[in-house]
C-alpha atoms as a PDB file:
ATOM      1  CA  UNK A   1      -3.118  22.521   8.325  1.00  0.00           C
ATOM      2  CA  UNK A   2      -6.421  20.118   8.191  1.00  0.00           C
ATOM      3  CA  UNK A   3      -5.533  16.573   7.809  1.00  0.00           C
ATOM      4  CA  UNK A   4      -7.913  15.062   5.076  1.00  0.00           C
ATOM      5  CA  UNK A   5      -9.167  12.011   5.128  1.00  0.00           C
ATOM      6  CA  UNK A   6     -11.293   9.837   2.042  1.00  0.00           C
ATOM      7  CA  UNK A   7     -12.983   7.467   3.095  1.00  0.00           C
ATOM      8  CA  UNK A   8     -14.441   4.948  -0.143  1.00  0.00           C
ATOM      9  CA  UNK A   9     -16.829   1.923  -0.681  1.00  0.00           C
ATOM     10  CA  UNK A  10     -18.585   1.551  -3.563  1.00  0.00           C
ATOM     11  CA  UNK A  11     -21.885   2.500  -3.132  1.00  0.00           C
ATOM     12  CA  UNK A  12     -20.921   5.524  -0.442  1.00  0.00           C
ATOM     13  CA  UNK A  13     -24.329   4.493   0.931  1.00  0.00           C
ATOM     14  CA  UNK A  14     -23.334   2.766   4.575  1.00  0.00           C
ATOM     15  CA  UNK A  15     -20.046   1.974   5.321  1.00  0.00           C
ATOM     16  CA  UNK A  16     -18.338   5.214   4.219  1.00  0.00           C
ATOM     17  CA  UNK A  17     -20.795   7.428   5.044  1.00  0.00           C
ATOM     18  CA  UNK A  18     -20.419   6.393   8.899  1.00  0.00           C
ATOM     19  CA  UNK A  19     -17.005   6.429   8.453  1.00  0.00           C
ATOM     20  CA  UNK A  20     -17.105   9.999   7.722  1.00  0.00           C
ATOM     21  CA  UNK A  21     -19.560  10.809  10.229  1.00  0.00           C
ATOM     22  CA  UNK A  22     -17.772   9.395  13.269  1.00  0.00           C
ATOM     23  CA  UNK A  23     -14.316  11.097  12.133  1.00  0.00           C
ATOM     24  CA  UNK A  24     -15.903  14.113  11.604  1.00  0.00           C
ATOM     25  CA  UNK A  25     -17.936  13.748  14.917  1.00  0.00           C
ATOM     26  CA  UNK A  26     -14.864  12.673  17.211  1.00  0.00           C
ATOM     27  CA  UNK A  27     -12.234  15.108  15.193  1.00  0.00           C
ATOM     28  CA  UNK A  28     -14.923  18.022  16.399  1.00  0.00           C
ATOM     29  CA  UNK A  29     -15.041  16.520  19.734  1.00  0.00           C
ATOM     30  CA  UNK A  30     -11.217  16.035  20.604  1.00  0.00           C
ATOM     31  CA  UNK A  31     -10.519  19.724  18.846  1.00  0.00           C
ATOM     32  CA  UNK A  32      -8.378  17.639  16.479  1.00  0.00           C
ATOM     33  CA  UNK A  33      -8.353  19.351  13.042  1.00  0.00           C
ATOM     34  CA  UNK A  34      -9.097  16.694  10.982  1.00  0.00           C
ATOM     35  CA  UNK A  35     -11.549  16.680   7.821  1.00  0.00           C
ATOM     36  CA  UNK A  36     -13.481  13.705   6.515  1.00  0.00           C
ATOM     37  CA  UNK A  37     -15.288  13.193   3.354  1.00  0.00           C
ATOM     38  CA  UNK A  38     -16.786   9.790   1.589  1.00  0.00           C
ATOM     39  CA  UNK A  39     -17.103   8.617  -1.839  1.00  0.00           C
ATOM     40  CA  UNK A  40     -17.632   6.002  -4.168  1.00  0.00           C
ATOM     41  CA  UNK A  41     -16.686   4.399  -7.382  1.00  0.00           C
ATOM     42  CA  UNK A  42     -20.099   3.562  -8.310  1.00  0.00           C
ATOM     43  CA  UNK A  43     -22.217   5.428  -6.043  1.00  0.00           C
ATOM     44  CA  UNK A  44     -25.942   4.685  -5.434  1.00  0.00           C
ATOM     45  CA  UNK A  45     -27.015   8.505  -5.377  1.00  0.00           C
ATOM     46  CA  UNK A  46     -28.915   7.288  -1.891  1.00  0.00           C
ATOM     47  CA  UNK A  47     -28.034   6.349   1.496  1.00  0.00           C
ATOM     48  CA  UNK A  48     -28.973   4.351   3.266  1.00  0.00           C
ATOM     49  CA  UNK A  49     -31.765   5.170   5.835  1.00  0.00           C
ATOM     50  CA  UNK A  50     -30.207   2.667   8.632  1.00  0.00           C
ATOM     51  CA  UNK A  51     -27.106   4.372   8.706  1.00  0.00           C
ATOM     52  CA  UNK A  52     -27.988   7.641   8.882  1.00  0.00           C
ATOM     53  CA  UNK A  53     -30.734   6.538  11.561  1.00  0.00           C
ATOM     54  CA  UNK A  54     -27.345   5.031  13.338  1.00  0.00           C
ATOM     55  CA  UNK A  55     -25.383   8.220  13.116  1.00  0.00           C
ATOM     56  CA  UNK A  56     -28.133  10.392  14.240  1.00  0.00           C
ATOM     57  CA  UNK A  57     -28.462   8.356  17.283  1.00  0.00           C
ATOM     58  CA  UNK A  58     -25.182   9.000  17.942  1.00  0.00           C
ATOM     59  CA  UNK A  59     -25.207  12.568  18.340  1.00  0.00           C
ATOM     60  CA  UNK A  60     -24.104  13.440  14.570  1.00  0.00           C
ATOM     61  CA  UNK A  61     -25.812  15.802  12.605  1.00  0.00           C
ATOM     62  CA  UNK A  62     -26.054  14.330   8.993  1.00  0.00           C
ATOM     63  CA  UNK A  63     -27.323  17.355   7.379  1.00  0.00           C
ATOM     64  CA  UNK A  64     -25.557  17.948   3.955  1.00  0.00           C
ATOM     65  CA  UNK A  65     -24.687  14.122   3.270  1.00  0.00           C
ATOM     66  CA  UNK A  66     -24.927  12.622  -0.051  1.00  0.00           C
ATOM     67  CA  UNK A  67     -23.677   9.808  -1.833  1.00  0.00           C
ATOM     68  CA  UNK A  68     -21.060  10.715  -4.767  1.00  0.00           C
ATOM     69  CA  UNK A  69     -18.195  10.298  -6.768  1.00  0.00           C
ATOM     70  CA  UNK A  70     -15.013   9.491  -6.252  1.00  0.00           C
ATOM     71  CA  UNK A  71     -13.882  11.292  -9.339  1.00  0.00           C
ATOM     72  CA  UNK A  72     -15.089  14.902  -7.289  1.00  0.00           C
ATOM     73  CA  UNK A  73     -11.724  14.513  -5.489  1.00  0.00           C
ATOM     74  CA  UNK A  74      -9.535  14.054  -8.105  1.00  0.00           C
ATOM     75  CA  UNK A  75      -9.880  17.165  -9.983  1.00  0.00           C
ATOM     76  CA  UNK A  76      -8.539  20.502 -10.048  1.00  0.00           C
ATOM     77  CA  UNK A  77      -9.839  22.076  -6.472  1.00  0.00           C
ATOM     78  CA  UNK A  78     -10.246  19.014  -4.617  1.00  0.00           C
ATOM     79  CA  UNK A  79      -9.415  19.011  -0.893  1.00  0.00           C
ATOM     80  CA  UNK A  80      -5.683  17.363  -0.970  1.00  0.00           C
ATOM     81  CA  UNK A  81      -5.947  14.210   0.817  1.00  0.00           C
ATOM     82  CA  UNK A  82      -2.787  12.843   3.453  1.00  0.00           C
ATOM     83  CA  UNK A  83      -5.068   9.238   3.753  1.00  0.00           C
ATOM     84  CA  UNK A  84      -7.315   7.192   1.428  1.00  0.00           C
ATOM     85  CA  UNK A  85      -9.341   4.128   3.544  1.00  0.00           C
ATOM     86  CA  UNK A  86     -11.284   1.662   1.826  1.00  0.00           C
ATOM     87  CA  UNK A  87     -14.119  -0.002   4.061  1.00  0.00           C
ATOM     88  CA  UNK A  88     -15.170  -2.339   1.681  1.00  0.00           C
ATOM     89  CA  UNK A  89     -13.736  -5.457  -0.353  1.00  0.00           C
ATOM     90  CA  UNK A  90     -15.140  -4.365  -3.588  1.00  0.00           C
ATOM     91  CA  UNK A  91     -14.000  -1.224  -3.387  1.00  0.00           C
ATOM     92  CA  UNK A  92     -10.369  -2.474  -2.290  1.00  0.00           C
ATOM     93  CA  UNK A  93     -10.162  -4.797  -4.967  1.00  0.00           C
ATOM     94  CA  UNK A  94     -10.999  -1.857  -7.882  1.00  0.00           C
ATOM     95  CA  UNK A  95      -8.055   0.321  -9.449  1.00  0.00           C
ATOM     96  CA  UNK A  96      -8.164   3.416  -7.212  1.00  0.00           C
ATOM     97  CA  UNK A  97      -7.976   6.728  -9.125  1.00  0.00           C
ATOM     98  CA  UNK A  98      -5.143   8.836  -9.106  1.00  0.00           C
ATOM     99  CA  UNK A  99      -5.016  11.236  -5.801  1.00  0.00           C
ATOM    100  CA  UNK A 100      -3.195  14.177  -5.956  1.00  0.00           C
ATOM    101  CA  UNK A 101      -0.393  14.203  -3.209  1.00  0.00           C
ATOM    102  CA  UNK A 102       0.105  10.230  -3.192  1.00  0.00           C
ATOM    103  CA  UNK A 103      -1.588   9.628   0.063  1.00  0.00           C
ATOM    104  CA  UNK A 104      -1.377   6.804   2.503  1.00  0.00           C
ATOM    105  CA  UNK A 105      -3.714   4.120   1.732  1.00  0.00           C
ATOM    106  CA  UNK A 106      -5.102   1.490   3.647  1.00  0.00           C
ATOM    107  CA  UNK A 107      -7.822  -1.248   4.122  1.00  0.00           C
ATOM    108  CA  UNK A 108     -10.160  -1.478   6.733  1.00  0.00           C
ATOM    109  CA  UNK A 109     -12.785  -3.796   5.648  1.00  0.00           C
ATOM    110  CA  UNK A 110     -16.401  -3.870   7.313  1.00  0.00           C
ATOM    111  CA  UNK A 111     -19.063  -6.587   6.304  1.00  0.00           C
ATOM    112  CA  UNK A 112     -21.887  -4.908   4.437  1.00  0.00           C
ATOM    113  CA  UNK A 113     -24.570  -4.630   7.221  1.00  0.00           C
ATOM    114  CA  UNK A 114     -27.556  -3.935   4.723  1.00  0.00           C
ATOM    115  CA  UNK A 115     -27.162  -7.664   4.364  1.00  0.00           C
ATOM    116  CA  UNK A 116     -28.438  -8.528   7.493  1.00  0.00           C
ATOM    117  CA  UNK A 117     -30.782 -10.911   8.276  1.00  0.00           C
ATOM    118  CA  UNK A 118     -34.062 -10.428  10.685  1.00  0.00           C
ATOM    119  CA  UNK A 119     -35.606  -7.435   8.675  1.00  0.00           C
ATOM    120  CA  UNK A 120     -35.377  -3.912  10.106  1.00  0.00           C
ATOM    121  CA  UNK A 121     -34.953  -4.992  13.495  1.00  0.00           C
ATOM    122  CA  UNK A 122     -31.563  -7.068  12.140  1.00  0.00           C
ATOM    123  CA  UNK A 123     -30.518  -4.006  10.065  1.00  0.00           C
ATOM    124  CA  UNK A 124     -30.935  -1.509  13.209  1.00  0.00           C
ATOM    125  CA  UNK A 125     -28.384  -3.688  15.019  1.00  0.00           C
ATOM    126  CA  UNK A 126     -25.716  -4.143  12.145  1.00  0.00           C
ATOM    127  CA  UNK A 127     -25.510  -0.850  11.378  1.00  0.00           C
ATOM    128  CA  UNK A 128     -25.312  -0.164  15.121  1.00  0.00           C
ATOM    129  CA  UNK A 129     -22.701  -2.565  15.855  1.00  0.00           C
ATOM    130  CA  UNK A 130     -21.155  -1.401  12.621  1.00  0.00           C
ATOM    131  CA  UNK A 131     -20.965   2.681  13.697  1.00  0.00           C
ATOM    132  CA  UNK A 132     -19.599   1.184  16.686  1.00  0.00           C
ATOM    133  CA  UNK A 133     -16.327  -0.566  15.062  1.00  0.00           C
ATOM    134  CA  UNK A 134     -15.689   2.243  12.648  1.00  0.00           C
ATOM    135  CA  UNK A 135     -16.001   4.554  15.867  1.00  0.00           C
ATOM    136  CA  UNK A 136     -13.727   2.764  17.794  1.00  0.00           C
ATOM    137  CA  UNK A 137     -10.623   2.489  14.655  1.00  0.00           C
ATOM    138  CA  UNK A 138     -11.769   6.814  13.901  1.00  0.00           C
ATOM    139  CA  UNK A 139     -10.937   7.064  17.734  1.00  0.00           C
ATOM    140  CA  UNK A 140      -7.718   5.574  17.437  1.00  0.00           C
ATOM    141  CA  UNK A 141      -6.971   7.451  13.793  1.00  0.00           C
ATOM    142  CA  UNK A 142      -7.317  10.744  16.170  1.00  0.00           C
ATOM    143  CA  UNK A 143      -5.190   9.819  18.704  1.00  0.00           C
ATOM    144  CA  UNK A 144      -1.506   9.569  16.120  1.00  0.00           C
ATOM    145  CA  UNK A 145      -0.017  12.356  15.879  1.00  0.00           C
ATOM    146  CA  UNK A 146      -0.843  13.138  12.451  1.00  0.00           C
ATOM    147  CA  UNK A 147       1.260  16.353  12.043  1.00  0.00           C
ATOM    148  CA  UNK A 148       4.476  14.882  12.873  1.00  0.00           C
ATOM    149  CA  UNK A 149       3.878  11.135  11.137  1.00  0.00           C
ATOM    150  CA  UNK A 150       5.866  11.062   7.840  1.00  0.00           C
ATOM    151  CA  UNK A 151       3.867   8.837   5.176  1.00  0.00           C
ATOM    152  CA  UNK A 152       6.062   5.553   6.204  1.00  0.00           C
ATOM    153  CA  UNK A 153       5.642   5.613   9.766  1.00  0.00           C
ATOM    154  CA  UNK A 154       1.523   6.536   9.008  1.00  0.00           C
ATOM    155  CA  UNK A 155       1.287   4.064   7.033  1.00  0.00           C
ATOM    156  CA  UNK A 156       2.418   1.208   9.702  1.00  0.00           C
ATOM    157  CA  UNK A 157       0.276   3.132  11.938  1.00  0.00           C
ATOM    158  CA  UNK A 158      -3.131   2.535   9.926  1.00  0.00           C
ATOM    159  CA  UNK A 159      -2.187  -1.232   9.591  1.00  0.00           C
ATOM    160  CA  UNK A 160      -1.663  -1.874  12.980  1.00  0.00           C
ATOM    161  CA  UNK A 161      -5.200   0.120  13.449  1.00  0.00           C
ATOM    162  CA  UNK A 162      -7.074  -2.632  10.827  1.00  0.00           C
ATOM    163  CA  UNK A 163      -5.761  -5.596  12.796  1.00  0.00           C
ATOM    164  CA  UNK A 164      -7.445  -4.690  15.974  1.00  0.00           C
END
């Protein structure tokens, strides 16, 4: 069975939207059936151009992205969700929904890249470096063995993930 994976900021215009696009990418690479989606609590209905410029780069095909809702996976029909990460403060900091299944939660915060200074050139690189950091904590997501993990044990997992 899929292991599903929500990935929120508030927006779901940067951050979360290259979250899910380098699990997705690595889970299809490794073979490792795991399924990531994005979301957020006040999205923007846009993302951004930088990051999808940043995932494309990398080899991931983007087609089919959007920026929505967190409330689409809290309904009736919703993919059931094992883990719920947060990449950004604000969205860390807001009273989370109800998710259907009690997932693990955890925090792993990113600094907002569209905030970076030295125009498009500066953007280009955050979001770079940015894909890079979210690749490199996806990569280590896909090497637990999910299947087995109860929630406890997952849960120390995906801290000990954030702190490196």
């Amino acid at each position: 069975m899929s292991t599903n994976v929500l990935i929120l900021c508030t927006h779901n215009s940067a951050r979360s939207v290259l979250s899910e696009g380098m699990l997705n990418h690595w889970a299809r690479k490794l073979g490792r059936d795991v399924r990531a989606y994005s979301a957020g609590s006040a999205p923007s209905g846009r993302l951004n151009p930088f990051a999808l410029e940043a995932l494309t780069n990398a080899g991931v095909d983007v087609g089919g992205y959007r920026s929505k809702s967190w409330d689409e996976f809290t309904g009736d029909g919703a993919p059931g969700m094992r883990i719920v990460i947060t990449v950004c403060d604000s969205a860390a900091a807001e009273t989370c929904p109800y998710w259907p299944g009690s997932p693990v939660k955890v925090h792993w915060g990113y600094a907002d890249p569209s905030n970076a200074p030295g125009g498009d050139e500066g953007k280009r690189l955050a979001f770079e470096l940015t894909r890079q950091a979210i690749g490199y904590r996806m990569l280590q997501l896909l090497q637990l063995p999910l299947e087995t993990m109860g929630d406890a044990e997952l849960q120390q997992a995906l801290l000990s993930i954030s702190k490196s």
